[in-house]
PDB file of N, CA and C in Angstrom:
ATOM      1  N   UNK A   1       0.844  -1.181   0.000  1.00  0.00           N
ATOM      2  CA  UNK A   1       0.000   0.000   0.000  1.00  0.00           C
ATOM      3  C   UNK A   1       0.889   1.244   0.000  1.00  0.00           C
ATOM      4  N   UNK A   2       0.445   2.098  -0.796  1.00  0.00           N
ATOM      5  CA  UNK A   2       0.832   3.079  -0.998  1.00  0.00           C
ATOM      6  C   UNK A   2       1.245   3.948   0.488  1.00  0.00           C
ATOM      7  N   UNK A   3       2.215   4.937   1.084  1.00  0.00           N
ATOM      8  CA  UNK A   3       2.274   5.628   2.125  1.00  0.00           C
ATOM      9  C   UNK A   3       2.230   7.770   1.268  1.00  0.00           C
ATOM     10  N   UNK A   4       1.589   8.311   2.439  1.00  0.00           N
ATOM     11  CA  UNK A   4       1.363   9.505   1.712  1.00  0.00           C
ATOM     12  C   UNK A   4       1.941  10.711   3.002  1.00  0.00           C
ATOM     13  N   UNK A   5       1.942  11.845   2.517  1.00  0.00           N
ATOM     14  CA  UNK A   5       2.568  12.995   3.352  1.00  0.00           C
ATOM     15  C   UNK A   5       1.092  13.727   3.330  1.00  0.00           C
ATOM     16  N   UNK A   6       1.094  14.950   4.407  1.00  0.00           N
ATOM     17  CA  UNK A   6       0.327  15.950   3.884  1.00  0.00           C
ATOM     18  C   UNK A   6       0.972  16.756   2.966  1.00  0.00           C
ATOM     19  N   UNK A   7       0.141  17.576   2.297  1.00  0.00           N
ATOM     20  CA  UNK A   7       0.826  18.671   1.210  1.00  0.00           C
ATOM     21  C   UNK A   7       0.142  19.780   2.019  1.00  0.00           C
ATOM     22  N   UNK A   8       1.367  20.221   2.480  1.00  0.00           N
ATOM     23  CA  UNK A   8       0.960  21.477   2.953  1.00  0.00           C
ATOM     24  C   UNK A   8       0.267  22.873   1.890  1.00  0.00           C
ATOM     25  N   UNK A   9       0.963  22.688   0.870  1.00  0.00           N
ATOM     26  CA  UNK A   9       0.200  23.696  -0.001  1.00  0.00           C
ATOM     27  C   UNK A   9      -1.171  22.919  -0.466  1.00  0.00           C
ATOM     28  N   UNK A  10      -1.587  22.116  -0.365  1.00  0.00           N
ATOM     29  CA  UNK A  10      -3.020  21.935  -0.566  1.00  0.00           C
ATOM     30  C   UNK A  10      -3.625  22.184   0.847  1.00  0.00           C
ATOM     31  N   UNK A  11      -3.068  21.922   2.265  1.00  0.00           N
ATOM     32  CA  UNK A  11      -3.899  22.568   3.073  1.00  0.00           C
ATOM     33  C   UNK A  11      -3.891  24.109   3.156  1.00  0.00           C
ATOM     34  N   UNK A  12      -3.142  24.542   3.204  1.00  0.00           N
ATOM     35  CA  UNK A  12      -2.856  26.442   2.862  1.00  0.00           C
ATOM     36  C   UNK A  12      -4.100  26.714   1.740  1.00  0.00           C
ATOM     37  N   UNK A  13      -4.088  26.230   0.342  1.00  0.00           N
ATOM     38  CA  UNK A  13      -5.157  26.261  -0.502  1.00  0.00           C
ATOM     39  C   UNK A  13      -6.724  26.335   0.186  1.00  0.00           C
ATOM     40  N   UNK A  14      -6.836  24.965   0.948  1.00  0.00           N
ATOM     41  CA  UNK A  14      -8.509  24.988   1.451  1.00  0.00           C
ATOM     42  C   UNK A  14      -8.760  25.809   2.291  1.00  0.00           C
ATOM     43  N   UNK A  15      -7.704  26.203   3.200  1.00  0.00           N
ATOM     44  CA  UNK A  15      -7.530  27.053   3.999  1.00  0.00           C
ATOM     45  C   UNK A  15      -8.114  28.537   3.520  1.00  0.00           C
ATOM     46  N   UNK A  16      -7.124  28.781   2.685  1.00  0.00           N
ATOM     47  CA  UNK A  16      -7.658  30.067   1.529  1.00  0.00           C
ATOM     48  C   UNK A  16      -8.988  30.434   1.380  1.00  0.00           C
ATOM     49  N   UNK A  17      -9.306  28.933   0.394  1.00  0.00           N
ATOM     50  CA  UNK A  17     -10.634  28.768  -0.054  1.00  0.00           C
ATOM     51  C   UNK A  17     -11.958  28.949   0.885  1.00  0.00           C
ATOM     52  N   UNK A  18     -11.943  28.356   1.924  1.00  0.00           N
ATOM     53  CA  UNK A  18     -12.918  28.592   3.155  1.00  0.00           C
ATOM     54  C   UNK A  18     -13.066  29.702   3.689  1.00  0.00           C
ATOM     55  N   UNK A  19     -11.917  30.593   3.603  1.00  0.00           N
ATOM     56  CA  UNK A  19     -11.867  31.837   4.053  1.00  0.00           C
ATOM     57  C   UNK A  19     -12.564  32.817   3.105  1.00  0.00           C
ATOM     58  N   UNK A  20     -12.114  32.688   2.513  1.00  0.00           N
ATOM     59  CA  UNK A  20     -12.709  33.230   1.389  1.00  0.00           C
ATOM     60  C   UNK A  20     -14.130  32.810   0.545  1.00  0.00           C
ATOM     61  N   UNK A  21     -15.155  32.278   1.683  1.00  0.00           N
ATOM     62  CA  UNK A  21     -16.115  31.501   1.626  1.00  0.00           C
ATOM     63  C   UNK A  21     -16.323  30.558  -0.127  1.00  0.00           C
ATOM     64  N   UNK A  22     -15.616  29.976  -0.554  1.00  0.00           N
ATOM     65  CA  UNK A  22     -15.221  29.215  -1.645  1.00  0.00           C
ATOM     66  C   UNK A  22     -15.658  27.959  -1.753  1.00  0.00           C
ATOM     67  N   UNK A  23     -16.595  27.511  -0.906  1.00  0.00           N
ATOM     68  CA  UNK A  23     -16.784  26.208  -0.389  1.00  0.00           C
ATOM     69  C   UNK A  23     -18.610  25.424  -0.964  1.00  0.00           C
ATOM     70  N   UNK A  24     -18.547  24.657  -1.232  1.00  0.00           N
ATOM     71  CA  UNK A  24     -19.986  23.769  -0.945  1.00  0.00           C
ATOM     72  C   UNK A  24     -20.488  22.769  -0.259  1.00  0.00           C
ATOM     73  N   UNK A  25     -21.406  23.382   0.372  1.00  0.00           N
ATOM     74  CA  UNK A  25     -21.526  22.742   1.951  1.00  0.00           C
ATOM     75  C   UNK A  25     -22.364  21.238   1.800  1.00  0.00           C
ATOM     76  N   UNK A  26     -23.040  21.048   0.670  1.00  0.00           N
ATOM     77  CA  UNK A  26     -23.963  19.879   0.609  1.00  0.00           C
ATOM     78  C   UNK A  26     -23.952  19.596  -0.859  1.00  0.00           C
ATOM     79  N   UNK A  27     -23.375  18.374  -1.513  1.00  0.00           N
ATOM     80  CA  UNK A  27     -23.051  18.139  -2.647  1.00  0.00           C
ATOM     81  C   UNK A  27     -22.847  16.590  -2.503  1.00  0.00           C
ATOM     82  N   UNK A  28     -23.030  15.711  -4.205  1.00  0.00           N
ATOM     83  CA  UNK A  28     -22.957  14.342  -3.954  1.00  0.00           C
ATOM     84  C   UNK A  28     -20.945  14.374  -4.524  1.00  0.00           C
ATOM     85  N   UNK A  29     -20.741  14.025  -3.573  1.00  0.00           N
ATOM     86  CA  UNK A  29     -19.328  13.456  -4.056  1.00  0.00           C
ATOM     87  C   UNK A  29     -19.261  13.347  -5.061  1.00  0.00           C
ATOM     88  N   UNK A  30     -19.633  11.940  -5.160  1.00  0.00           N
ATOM     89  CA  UNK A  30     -19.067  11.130  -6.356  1.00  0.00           C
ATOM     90  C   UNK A  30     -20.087  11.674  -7.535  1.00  0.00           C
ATOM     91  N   UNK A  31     -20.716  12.595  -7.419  1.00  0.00           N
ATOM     92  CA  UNK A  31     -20.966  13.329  -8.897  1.00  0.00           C
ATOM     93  C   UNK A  31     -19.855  14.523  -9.035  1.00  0.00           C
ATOM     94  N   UNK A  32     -19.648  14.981  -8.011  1.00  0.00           N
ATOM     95  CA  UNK A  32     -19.066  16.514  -7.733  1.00  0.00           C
ATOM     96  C   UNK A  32     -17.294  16.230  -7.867  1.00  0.00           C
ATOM     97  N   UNK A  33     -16.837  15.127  -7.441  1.00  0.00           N
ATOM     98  CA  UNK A  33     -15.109  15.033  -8.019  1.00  0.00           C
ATOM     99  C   UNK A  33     -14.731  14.779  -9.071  1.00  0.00           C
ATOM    100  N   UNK A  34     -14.096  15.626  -9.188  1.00  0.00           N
ATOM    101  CA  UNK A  34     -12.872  15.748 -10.624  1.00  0.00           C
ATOM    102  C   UNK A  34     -12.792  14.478 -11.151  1.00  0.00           C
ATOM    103  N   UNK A  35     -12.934  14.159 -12.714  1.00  0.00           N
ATOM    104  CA  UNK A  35     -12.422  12.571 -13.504  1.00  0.00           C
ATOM    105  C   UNK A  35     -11.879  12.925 -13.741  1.00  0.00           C
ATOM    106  N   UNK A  36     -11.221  11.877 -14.434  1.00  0.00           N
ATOM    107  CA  UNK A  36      -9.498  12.086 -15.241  1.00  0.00           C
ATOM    108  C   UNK A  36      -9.401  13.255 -16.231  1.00  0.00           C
ATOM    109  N   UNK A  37     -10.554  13.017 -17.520  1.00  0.00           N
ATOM    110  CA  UNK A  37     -10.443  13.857 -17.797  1.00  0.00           C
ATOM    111  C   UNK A  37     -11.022  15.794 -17.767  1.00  0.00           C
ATOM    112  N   UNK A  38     -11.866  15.847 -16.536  1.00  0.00           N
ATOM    113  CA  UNK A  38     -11.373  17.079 -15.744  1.00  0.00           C
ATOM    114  C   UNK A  38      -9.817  17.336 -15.415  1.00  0.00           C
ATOM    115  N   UNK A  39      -9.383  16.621 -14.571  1.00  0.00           N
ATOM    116  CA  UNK A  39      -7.932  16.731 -14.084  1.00  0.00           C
ATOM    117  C   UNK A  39      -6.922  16.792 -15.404  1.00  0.00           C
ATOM    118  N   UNK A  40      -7.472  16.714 -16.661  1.00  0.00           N
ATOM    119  CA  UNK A  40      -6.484  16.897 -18.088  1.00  0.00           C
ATOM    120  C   UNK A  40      -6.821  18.356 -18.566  1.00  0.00           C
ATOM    121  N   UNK A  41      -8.162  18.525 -18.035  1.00  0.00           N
ATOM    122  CA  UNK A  41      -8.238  19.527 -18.556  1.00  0.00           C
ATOM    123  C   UNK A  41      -7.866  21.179 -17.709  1.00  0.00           C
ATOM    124  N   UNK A  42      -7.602  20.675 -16.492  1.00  0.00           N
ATOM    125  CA  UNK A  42      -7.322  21.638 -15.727  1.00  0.00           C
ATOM    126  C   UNK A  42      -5.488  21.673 -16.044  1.00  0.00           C
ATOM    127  N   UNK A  43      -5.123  20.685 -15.825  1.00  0.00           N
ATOM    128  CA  UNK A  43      -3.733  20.687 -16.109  1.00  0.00           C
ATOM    129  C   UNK A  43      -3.515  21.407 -17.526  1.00  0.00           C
ATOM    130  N   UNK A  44      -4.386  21.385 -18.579  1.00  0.00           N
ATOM    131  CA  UNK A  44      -4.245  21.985 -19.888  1.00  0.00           C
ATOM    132  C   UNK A  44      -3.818  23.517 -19.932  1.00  0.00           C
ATOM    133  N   UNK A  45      -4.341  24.335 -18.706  1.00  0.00           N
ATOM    134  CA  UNK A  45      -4.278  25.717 -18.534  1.00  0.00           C
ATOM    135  C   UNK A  45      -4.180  26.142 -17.410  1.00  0.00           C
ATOM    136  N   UNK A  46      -3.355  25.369 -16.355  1.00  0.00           N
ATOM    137  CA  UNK A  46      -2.896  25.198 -15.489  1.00  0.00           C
ATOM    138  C   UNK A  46      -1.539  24.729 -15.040  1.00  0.00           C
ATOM    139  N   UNK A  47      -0.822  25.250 -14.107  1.00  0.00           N
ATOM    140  CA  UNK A  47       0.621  24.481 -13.607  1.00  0.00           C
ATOM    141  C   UNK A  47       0.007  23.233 -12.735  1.00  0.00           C
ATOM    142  N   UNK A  48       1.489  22.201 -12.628  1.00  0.00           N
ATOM    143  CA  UNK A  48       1.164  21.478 -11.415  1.00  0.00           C
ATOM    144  C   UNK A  48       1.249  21.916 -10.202  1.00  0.00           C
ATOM    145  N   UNK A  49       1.986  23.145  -9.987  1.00  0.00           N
ATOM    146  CA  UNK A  49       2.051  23.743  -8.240  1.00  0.00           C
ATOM    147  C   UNK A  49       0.531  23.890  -8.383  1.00  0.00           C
ATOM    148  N   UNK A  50      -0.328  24.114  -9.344  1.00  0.00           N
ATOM    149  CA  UNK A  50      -1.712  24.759  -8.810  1.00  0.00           C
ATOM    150  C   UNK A  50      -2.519  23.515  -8.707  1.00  0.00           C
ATOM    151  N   UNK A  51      -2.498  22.691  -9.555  1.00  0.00           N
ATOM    152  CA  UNK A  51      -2.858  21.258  -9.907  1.00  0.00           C
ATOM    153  C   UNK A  51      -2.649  20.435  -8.297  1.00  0.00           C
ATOM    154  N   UNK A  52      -1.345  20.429  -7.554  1.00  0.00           N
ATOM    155  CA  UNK A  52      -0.740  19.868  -6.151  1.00  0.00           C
ATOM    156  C   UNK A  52      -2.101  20.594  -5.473  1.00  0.00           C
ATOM    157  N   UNK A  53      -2.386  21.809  -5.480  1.00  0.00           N
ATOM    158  CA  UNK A  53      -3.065  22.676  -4.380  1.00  0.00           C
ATOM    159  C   UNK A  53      -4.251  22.263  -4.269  1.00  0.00           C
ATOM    160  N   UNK A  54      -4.597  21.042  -4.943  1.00  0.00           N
ATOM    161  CA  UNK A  54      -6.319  20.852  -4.823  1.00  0.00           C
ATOM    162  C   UNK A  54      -5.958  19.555  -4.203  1.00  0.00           C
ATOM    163  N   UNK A  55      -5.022  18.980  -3.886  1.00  0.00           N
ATOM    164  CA  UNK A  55      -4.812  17.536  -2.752  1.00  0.00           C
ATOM    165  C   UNK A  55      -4.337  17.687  -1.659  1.00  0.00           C
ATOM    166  N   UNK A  56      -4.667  17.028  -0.569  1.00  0.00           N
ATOM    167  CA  UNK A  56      -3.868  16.876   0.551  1.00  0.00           C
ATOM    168  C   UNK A  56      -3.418  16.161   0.773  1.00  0.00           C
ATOM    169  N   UNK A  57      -2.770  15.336  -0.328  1.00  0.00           N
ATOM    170  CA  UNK A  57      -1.541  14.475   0.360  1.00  0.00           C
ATOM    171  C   UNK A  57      -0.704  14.060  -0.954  1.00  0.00           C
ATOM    172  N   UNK A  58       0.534  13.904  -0.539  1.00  0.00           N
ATOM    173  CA  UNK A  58       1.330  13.379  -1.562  1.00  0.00           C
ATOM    174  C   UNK A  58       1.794  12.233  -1.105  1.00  0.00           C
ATOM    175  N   UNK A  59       2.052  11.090  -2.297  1.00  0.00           N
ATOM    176  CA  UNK A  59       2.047   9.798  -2.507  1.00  0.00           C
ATOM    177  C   UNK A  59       3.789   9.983  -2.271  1.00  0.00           C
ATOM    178  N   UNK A  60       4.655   8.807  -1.050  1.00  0.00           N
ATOM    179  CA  UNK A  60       5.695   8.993  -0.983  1.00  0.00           C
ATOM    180  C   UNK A  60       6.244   8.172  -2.102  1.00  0.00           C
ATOM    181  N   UNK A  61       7.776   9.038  -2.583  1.00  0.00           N
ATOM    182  CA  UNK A  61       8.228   8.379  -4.028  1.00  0.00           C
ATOM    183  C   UNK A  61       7.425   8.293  -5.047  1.00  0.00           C
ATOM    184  N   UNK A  62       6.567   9.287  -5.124  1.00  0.00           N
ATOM    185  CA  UNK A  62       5.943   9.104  -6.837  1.00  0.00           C
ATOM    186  C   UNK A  62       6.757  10.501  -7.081  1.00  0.00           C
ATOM    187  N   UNK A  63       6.991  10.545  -8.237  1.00  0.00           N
ATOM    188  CA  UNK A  63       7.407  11.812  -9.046  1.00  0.00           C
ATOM    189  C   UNK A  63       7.108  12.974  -9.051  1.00  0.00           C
ATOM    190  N   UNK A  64       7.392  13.905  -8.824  1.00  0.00           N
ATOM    191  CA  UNK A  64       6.361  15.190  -8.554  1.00  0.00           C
ATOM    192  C   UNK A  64       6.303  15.382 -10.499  1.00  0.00           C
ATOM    193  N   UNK A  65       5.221  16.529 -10.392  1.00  0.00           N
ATOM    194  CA  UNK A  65       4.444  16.770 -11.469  1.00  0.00           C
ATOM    195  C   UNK A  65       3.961  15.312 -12.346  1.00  0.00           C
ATOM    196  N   UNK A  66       3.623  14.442 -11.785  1.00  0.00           N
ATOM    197  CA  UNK A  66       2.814  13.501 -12.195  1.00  0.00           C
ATOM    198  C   UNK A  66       1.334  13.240 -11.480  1.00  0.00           C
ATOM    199  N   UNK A  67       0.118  12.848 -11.959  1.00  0.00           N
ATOM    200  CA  UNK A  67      -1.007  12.759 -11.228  1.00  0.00           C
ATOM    201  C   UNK A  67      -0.606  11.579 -10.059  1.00  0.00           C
ATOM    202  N   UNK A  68       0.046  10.717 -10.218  1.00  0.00           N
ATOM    203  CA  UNK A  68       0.377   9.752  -9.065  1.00  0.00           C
ATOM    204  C   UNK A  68       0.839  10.694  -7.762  1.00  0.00           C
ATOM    205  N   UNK A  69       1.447  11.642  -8.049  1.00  0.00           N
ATOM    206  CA  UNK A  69       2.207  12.025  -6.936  1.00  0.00           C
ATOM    207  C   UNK A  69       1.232  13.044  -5.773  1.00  0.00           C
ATOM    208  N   UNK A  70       0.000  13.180  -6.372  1.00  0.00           N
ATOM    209  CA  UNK A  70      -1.189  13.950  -5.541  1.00  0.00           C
ATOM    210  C   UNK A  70      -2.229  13.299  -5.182  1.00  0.00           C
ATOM    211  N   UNK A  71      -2.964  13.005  -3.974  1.00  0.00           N
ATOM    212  CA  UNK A  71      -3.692  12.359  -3.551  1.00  0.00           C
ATOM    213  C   UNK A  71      -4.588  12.630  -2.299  1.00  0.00           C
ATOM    214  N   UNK A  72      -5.788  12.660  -2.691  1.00  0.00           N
ATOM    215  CA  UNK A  72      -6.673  13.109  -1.488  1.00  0.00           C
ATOM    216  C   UNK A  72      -7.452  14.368  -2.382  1.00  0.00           C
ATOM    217  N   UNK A  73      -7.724  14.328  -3.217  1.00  0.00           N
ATOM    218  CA  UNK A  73      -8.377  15.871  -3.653  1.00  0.00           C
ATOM    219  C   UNK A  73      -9.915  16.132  -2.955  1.00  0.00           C
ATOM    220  N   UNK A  74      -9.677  17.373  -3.086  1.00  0.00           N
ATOM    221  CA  UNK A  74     -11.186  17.766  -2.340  1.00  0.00           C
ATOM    222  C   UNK A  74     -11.803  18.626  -2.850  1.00  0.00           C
ATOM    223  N   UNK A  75     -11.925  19.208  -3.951  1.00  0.00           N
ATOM    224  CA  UNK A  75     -12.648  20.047  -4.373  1.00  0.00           C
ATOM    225  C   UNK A  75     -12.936  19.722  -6.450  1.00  0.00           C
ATOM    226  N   UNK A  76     -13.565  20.708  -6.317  1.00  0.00           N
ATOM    227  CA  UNK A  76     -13.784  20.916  -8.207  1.00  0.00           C
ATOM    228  C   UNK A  76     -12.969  21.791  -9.016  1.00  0.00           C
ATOM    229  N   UNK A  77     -11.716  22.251  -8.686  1.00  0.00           N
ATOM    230  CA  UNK A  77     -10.907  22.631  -9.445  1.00  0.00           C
ATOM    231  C   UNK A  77     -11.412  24.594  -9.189  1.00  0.00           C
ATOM    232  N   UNK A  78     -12.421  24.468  -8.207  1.00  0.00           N
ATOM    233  CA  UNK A  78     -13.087  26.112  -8.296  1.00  0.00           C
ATOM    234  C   UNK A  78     -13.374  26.456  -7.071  1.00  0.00           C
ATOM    235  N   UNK A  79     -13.910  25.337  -6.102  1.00  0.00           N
ATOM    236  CA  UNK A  79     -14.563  25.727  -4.850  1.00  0.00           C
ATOM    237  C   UNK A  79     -14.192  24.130  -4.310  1.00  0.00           C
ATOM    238  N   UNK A  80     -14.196  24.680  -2.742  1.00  0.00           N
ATOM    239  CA  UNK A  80     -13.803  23.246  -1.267  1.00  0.00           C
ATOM    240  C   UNK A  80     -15.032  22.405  -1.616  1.00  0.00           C
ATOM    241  N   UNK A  81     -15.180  21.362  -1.654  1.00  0.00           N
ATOM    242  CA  UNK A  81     -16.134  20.696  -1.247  1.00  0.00           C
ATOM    243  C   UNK A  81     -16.220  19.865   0.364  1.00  0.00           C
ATOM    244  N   UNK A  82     -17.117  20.452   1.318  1.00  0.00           N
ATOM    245  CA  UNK A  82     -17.286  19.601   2.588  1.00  0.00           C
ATOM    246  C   UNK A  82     -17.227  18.317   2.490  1.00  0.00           C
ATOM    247  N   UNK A  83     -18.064  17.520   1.448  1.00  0.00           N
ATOM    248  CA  UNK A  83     -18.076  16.288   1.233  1.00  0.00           C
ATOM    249  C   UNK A  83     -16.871  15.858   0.707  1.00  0.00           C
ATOM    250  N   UNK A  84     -15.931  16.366   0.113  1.00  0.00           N
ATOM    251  CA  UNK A  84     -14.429  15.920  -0.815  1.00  0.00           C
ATOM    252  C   UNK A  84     -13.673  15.723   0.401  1.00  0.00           C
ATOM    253  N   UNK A  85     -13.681  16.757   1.507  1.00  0.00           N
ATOM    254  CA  UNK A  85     -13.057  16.614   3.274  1.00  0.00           C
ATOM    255  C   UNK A  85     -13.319  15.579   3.789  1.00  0.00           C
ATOM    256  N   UNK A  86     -15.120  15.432   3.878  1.00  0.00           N
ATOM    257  CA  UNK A  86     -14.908  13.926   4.385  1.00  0.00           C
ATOM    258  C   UNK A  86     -14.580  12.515   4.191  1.00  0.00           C
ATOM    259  N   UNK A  87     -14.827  12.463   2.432  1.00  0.00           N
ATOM    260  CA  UNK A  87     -14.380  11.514   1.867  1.00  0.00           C
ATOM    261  C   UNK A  87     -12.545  11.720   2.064  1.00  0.00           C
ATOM    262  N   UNK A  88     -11.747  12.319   2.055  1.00  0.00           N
ATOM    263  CA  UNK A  88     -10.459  12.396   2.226  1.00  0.00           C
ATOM    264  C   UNK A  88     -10.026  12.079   3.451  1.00  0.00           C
ATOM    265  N   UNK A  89     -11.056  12.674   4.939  1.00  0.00           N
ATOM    266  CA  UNK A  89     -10.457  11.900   6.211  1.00  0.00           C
ATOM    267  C   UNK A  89     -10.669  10.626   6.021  1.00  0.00           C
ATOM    268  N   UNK A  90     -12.405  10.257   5.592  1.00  0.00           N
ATOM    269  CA  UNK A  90     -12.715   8.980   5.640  1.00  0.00           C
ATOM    270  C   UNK A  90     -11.632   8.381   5.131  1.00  0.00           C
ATOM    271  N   UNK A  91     -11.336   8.114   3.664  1.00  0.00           N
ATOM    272  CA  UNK A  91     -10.418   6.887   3.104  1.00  0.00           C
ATOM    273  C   UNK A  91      -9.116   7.171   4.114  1.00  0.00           C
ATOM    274  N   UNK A  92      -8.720   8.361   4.437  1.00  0.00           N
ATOM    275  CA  UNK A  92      -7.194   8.457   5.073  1.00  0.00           C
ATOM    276  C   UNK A  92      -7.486   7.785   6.597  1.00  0.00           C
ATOM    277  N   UNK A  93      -8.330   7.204   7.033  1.00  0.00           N
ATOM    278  CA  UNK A  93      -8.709   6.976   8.541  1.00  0.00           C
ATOM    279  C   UNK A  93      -9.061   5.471   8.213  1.00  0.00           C
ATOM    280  N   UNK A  94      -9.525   5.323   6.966  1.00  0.00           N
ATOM    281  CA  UNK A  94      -9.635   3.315   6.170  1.00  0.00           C
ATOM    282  C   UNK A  94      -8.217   2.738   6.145  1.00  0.00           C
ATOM    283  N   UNK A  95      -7.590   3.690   5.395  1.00  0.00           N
ATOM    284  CA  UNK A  95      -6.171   3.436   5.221  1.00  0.00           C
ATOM    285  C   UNK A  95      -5.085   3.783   6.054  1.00  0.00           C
ATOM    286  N   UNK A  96      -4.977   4.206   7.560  1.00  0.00           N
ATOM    287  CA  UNK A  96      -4.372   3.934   8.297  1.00  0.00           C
ATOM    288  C   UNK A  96      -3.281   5.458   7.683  1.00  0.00           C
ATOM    289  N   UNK A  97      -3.101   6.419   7.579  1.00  0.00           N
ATOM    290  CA  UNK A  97      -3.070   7.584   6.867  1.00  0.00           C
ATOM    291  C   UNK A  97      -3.335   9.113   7.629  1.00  0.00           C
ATOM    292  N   UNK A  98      -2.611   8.461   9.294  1.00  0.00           N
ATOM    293  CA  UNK A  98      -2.721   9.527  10.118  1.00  0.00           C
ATOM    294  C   UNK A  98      -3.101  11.075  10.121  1.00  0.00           C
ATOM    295  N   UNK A  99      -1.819  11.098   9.546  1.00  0.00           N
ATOM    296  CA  UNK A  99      -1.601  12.858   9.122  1.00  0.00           C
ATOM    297  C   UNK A  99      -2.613  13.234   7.859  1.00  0.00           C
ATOM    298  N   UNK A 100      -2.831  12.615   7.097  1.00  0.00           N
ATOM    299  CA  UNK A 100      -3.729  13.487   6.307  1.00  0.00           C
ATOM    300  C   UNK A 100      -5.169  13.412   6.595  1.00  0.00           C
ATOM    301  N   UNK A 101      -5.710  12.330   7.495  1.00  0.00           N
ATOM    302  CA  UNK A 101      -7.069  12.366   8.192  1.00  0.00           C
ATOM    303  C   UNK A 101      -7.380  13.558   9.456  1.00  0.00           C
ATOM    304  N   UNK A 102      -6.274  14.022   9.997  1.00  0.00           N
ATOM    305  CA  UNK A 102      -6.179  14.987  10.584  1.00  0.00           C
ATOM    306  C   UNK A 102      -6.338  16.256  10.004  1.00  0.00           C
ATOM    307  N   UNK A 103      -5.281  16.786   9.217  1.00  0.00           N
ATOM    308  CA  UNK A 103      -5.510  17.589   8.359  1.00  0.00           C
ATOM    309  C   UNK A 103      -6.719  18.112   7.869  1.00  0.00           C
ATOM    310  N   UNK A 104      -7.782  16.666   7.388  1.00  0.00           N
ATOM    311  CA  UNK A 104      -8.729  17.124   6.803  1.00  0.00           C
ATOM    312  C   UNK A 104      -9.880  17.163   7.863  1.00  0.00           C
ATOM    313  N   UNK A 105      -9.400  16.359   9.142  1.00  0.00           N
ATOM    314  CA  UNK A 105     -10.504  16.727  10.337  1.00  0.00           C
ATOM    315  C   UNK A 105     -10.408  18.332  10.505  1.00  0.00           C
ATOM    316  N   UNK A 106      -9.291  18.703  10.554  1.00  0.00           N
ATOM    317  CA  UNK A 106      -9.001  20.200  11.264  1.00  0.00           C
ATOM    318  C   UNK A 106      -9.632  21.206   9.939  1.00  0.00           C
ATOM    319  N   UNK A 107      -9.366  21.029   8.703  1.00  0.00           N
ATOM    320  CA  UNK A 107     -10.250  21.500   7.821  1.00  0.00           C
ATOM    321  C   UNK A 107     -11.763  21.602   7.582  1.00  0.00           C
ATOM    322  N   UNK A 108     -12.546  20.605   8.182  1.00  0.00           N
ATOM    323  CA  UNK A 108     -13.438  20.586   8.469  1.00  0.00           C
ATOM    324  C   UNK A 108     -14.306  21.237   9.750  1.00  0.00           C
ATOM    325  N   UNK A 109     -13.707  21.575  10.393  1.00  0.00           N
ATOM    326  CA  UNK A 109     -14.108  21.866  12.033  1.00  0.00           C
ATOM    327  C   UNK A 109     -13.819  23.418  11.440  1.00  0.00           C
ATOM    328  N   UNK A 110     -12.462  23.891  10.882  1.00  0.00           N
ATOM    329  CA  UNK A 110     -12.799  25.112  10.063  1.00  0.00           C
ATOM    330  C   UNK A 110     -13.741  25.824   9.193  1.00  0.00           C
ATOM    331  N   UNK A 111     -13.956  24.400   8.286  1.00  0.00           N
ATOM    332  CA  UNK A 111     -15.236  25.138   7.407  1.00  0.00           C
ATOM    333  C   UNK A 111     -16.599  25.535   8.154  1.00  0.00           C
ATOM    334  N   UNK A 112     -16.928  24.268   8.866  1.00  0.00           N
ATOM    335  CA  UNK A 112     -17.889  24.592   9.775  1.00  0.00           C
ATOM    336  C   UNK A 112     -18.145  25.747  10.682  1.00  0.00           C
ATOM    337  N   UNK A 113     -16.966  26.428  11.016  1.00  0.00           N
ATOM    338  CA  UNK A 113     -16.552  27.139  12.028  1.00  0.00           C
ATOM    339  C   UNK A 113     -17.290  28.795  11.056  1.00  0.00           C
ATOM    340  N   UNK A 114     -16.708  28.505   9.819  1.00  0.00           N
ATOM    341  CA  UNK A 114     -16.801  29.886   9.311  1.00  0.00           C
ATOM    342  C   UNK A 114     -18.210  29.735   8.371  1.00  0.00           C
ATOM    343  N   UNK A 115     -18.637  28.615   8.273  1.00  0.00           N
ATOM    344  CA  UNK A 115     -20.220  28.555   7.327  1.00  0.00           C
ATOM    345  C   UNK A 115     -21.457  28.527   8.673  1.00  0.00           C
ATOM    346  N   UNK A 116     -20.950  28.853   9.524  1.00  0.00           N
ATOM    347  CA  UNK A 116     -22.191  29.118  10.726  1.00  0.00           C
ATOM    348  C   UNK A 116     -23.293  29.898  10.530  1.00  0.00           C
TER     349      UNK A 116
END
């Protein structure tokens, strides 16, 4: 099994984003995350530092500027998704994935904090 880091510039990003009320509070996941080819097409007119900023975690030893090397995304390439947070603690809390289930707990207790 794969082992992963947090990416701090993707938490700084949601961070941003929430602040900057950027967020959707009630959405179906798995209609609402990025496919592959979204993620081609953002990369099309996009860097990978900006491309990294929509994951919270990086895959240890994958390559940077490759899609392997980002993992955990949470949003639509435009706005946070609440549900992309929980699906990201969830699998990181399945998979034994300390630090980035944290991360996205503490992101969450944020969004909440500021969508009151």
């Amino acid at each position: 099994m794969a082992s992963y880091s947090v990416n701090p510039a993707g938490v700084e990003h949601a961070e941003e984003l929430i602040d900057s009320r950027q967020y959707v509070l009630r959405s179906e996941w798995g209609e609402a995350q990025p496919r592959a080819a979204d993620e081609n097409d953002y990369l099309e007119s996009h860097s990978w530092e900006e491309y990294s900023a929509w994951h919270l975690g990086l895959t240890d030893g994958a390559t940077d500027e490759t899609k392997a090397r980002y993992a955990f995304v949470y949003g639509d390439f435009r706005r946070v998704h609440r549900m992309g947070l929980i699906a990201c603690r969830y699998r990181a809390a399945e998979w034994g994935h300390k630090e980035v289930e944290l991360a996205a707990h503490d992101l969450i207790q944020r969004l909440d904090s500021v969508a009151r």
